[in-house]
N, C-alpha and C. Protein backbone atom coordinates (compact mmCIF):
# COMPACT_ATOMS: atom_id res chain seq x y z
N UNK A 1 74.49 147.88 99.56
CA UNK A 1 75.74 148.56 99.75
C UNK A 1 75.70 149.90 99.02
N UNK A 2 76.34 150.92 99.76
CA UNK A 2 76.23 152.72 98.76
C UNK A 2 77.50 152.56 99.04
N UNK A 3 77.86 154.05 98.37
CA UNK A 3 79.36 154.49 98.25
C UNK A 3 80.25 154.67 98.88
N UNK A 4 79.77 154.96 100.32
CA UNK A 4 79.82 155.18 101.57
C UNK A 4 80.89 154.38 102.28
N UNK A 5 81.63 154.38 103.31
CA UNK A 5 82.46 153.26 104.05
C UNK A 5 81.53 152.90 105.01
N UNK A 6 81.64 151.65 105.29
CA UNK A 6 80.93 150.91 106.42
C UNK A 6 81.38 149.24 106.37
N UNK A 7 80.98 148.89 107.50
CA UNK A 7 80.75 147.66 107.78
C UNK A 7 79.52 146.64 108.53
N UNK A 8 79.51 145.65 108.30
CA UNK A 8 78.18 144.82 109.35
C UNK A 8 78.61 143.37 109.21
N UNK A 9 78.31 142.78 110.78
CA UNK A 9 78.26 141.52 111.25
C UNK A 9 77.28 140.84 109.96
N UNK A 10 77.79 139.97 109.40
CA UNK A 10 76.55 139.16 108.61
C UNK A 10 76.28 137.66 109.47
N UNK A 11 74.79 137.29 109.52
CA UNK A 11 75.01 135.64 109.73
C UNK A 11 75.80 134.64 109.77
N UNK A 12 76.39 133.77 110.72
CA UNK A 12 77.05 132.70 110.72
C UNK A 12 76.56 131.85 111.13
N UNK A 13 76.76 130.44 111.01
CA UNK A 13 75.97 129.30 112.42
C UNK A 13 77.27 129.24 113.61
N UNK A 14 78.55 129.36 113.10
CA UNK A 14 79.29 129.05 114.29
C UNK A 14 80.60 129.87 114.81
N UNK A 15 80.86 130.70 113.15
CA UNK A 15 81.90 131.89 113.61
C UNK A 15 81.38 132.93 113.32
N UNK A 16 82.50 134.14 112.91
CA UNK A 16 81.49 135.87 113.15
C UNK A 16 82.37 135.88 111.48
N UNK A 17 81.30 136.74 110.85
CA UNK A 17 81.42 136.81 109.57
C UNK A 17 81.36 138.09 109.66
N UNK A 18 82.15 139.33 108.46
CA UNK A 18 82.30 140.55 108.64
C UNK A 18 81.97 140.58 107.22
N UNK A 19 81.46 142.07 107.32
CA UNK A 19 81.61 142.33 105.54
C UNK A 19 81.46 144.07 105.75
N UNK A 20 82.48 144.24 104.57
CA UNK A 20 82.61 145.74 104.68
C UNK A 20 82.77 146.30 103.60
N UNK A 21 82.68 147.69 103.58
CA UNK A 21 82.87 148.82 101.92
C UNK A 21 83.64 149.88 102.01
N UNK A 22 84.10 150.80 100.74
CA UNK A 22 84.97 151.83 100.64
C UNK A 22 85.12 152.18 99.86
N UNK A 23 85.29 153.06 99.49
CA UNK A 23 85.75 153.71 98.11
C UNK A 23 87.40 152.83 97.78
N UNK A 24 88.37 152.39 98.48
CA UNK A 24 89.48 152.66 98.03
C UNK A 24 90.23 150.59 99.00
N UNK A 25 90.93 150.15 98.52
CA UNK A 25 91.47 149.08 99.35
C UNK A 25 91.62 149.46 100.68
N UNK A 26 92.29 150.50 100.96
CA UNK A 26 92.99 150.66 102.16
C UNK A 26 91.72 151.10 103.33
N UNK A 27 91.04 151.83 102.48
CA UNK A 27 89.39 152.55 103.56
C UNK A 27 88.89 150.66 104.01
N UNK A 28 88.51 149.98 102.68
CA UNK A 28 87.69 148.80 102.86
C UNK A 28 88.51 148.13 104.05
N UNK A 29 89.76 147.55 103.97
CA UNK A 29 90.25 147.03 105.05
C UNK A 29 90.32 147.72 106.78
N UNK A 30 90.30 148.52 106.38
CA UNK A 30 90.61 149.62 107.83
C UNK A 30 88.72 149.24 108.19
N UNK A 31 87.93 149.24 107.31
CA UNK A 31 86.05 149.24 107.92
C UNK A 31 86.19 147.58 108.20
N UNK A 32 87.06 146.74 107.86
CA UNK A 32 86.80 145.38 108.19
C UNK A 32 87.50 144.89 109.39
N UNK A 33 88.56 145.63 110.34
CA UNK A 33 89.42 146.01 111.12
C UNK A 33 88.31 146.38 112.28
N UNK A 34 87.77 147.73 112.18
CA UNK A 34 86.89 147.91 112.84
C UNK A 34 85.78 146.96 113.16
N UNK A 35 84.98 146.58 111.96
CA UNK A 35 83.97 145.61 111.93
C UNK A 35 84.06 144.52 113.42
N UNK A 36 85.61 143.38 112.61
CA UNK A 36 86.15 142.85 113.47
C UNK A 36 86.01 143.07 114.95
N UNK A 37 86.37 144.14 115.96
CA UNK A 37 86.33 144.47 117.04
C UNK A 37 85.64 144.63 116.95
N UNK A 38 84.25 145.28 116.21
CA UNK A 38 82.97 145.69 117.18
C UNK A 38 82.63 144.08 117.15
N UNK A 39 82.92 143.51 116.48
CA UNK A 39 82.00 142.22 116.48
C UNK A 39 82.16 141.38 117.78
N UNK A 40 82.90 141.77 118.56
CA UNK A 40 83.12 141.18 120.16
C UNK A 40 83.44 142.43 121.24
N UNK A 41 83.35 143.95 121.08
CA UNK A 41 83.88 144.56 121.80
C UNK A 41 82.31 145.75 121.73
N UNK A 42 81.94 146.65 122.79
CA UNK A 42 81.30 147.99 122.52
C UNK A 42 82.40 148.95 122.80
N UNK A 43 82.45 149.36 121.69
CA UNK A 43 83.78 150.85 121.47
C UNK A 43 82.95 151.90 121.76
N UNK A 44 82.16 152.02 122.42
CA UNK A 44 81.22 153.36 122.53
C UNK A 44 82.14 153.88 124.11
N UNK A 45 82.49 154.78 124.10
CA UNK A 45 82.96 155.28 125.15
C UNK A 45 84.45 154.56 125.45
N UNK A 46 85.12 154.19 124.81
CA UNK A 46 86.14 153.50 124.85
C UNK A 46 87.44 154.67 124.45
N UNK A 47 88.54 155.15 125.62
CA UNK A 47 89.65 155.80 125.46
C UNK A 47 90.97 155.40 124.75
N UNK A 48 91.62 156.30 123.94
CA UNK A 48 92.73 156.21 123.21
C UNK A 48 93.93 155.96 124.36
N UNK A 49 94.91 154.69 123.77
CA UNK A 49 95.93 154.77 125.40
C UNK A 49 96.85 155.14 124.18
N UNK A 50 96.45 155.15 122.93
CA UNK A 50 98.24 155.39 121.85
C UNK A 50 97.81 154.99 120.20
N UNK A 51 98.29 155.48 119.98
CA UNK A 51 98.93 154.61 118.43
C UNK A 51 99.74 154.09 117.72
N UNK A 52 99.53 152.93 117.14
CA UNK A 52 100.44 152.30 116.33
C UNK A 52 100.13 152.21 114.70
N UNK A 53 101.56 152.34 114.38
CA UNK A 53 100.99 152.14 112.61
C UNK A 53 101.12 151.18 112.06
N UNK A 54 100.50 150.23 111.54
CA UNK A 54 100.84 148.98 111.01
C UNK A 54 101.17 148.69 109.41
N UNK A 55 102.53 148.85 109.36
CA UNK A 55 102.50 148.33 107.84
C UNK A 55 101.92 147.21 107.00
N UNK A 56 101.62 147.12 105.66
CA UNK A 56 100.83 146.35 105.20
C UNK A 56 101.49 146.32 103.95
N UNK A 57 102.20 145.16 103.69
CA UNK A 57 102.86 144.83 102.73
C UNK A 57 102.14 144.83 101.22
N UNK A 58 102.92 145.57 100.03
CA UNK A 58 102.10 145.24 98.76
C UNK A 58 101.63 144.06 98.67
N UNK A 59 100.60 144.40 97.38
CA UNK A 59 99.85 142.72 97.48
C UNK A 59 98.66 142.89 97.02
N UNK A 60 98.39 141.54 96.98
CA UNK A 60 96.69 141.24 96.10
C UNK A 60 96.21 141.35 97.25
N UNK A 61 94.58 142.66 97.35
CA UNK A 61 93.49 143.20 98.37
C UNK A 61 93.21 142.18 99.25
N UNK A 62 92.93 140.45 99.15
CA UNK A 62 92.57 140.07 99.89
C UNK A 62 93.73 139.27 100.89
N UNK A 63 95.21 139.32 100.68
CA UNK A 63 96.48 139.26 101.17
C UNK A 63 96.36 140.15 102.36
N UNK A 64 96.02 141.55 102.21
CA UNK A 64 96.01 142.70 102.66
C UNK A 64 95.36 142.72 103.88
N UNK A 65 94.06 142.24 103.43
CA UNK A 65 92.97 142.08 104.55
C UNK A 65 93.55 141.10 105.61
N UNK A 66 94.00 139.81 105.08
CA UNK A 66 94.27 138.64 106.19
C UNK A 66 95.53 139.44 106.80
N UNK A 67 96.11 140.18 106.48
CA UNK A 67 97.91 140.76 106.85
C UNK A 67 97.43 141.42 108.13
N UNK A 68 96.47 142.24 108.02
CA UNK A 68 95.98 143.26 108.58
C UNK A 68 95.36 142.12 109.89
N UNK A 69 94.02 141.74 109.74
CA UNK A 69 93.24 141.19 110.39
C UNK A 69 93.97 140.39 111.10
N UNK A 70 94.83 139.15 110.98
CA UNK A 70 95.97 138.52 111.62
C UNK A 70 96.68 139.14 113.05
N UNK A 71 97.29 140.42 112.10
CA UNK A 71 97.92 141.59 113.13
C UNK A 71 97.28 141.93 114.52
N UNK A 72 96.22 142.37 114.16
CA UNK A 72 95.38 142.99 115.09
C UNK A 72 94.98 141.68 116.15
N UNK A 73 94.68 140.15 115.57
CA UNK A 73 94.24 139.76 116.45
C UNK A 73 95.44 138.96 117.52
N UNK A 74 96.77 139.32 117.26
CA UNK A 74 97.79 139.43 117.32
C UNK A 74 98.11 140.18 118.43
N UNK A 75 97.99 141.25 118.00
CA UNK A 75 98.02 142.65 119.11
C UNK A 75 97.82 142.74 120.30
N UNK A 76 96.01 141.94 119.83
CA UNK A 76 95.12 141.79 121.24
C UNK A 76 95.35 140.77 121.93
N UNK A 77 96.00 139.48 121.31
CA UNK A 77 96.11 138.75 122.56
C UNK A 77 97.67 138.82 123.07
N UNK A 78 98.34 139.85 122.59
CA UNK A 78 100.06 140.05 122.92
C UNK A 78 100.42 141.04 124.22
N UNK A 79 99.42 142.12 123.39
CA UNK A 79 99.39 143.43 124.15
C UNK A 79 98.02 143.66 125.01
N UNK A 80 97.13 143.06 124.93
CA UNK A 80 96.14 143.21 125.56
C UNK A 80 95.54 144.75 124.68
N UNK A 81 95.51 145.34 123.91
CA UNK A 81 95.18 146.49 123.04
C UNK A 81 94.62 146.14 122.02
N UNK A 82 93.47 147.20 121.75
CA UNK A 82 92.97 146.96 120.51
C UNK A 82 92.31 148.50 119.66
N UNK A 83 92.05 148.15 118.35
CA UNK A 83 92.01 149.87 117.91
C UNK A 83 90.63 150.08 118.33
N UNK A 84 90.82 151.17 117.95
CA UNK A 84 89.38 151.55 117.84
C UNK A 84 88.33 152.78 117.13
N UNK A 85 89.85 153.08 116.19
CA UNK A 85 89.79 153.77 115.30
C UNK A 85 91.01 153.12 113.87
N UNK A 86 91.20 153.61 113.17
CA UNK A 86 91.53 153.28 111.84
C UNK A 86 91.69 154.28 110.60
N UNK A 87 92.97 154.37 110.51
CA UNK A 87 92.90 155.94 109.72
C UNK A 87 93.82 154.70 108.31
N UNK A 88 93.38 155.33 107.32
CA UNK A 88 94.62 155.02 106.33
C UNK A 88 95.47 155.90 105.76
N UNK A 89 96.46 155.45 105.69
CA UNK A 89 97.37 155.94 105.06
C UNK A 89 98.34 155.44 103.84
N UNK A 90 97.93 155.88 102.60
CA UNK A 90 98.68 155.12 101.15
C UNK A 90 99.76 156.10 101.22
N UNK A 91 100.91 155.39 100.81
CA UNK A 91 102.38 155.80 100.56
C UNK A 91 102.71 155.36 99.15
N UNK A 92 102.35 155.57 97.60
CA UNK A 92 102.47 154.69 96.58
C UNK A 92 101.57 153.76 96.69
N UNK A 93 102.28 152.12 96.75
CA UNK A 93 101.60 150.90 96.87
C UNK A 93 101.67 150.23 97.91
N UNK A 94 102.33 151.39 99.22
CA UNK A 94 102.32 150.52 100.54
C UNK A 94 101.50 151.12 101.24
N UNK A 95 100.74 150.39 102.05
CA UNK A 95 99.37 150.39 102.68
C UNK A 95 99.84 150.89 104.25
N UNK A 96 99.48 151.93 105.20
CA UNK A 96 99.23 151.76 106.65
C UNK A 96 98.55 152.13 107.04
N UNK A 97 98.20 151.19 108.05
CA UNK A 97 96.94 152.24 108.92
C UNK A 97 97.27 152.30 110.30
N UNK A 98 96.76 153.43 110.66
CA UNK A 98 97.21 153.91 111.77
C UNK A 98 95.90 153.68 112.76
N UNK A 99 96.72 152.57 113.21
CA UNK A 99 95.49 152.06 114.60
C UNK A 99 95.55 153.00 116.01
N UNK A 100 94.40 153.61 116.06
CA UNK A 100 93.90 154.39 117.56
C UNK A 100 93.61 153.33 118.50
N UNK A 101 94.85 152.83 119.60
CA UNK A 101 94.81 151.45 120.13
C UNK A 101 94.20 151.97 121.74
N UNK A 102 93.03 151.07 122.12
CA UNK A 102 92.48 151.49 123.44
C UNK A 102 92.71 149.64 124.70
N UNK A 103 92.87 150.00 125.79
CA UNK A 103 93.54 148.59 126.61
C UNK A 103 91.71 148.05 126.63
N UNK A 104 92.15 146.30 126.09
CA UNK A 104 90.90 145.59 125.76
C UNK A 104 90.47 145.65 127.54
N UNK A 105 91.25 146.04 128.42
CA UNK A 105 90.24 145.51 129.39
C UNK A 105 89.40 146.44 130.17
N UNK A 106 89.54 147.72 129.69
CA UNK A 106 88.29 148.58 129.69
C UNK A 106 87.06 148.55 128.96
N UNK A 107 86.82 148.14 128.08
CA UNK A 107 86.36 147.71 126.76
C UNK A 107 85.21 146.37 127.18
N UNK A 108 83.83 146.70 127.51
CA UNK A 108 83.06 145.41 128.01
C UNK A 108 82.76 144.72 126.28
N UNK A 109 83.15 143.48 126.73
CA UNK A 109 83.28 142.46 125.91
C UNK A 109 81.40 142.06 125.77
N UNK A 110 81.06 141.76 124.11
CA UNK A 110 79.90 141.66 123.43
C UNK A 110 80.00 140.32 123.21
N UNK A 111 80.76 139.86 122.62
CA UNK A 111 80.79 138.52 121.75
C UNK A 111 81.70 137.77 122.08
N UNK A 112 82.37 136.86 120.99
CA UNK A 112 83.06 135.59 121.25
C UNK A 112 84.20 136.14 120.75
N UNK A 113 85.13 136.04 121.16
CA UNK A 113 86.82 136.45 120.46
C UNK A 113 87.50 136.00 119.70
N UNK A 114 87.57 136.74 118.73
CA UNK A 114 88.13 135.93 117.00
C UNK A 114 89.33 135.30 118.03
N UNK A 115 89.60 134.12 117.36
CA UNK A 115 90.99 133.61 116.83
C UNK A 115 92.00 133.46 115.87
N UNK A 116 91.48 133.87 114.75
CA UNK A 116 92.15 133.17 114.18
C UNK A 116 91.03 133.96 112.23
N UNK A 117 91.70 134.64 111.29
CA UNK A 117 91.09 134.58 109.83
C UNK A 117 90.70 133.69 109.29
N UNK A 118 89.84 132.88 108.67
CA UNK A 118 89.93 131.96 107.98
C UNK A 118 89.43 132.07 106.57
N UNK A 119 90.22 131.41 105.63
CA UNK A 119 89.93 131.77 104.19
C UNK A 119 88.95 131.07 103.37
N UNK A 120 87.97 130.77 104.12
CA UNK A 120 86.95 130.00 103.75
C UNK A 120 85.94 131.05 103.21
N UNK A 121 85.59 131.70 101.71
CA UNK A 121 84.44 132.30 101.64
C UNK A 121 85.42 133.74 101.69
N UNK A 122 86.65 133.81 101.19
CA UNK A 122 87.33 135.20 102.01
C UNK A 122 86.87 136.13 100.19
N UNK A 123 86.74 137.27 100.22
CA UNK A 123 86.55 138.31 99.03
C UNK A 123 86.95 139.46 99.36
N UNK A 124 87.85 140.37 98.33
CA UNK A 124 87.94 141.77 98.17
C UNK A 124 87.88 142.03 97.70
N UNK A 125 86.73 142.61 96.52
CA UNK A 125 86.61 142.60 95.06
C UNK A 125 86.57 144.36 94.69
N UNK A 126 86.37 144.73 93.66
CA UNK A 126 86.20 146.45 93.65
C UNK A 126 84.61 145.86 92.30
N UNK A 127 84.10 146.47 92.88
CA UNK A 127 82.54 146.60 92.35
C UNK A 127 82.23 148.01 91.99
N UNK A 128 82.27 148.53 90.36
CA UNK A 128 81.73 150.19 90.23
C UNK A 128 82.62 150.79 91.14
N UNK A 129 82.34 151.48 91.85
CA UNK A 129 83.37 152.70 92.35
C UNK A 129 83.48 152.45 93.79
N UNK A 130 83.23 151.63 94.55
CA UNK A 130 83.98 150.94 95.41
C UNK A 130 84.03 149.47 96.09
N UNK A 131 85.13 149.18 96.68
CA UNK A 131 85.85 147.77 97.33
C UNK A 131 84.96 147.52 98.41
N UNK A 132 84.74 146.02 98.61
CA UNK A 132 83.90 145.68 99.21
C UNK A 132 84.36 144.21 99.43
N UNK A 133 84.70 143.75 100.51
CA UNK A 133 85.40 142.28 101.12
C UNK A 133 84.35 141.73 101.88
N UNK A 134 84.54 140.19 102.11
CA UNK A 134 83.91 139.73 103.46
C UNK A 134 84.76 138.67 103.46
N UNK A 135 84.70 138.55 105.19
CA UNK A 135 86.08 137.78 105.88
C UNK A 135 85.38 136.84 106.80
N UNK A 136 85.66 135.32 107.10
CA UNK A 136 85.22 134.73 108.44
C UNK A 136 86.34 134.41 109.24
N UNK A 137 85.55 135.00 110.86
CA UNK A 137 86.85 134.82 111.77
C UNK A 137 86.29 133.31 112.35
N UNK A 138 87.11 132.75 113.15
CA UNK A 138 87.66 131.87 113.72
C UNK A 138 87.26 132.37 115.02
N UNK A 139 86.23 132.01 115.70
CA UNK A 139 86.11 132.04 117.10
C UNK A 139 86.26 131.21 118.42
């Protein structure tokens, strides 16, 4: 891991495991957001239909993550939309990010479709100078 924001699919035997980095809570969650969708979607060429901002209630980092991650998979099976970008935005101690939402059914499907967070193995820790989580979804 560098200093850098990012994310990557890690090994699972039966669901999709994410793990991601950031300088800051709000960057780390927004790269585990993303993660998430690439982990069943190719966003490469994939159009903006809008945005939404999603509030994210104060709270302990790994609250944050499931608040977030929940949402989104929420979204997608409500609205048929999903981001595909991820901006943050800190207000004080309230968290949003502003999801760049594109319609999932342009979007050729890679993988298996989360269902569901699960808190089995869940981390958001801040390590040296930046946050770094890993989440397993529910497929």
């Amino acid at each position: 891991m560098s200093t850098y924001a990012g994310h990557r699919a890690l090994p699972h035997t039966a669901d999709t495991r994410i793990e991601a980095w950031a300088p800051t809570t709000g960057e780390c969650i927004a790269q585990a957001v993303l993660g998430t969708v690439e982990s069943f979607l190719d966003l490469r060429g994939a159009a903006a239909t809008g945005a939404l901002d999603l509030h994210i209630e104060p709270g302990e980092p790994k609250d944050q993550l499931v608040a977030a991650l929940e949402e989104v998979i929420y979204l997608m099976d409500t609205t048929g939309q999903i981001p595909i970008k991820v901006l943050t935005v800190q207000q004080a101690n309230h968290l949003i990010l502003r999801l760049i939402m594109a319609d999932l059914t342009t979007v050729p499907q890679t993988g298996a479709v989360p269902k569901a967070v699960t808190l089995h193995q869940l981390t958001c820790e801040h390590h040296v100078s930046q946050w770094a989580c890993r989440v397993t979804l529910d497929v």
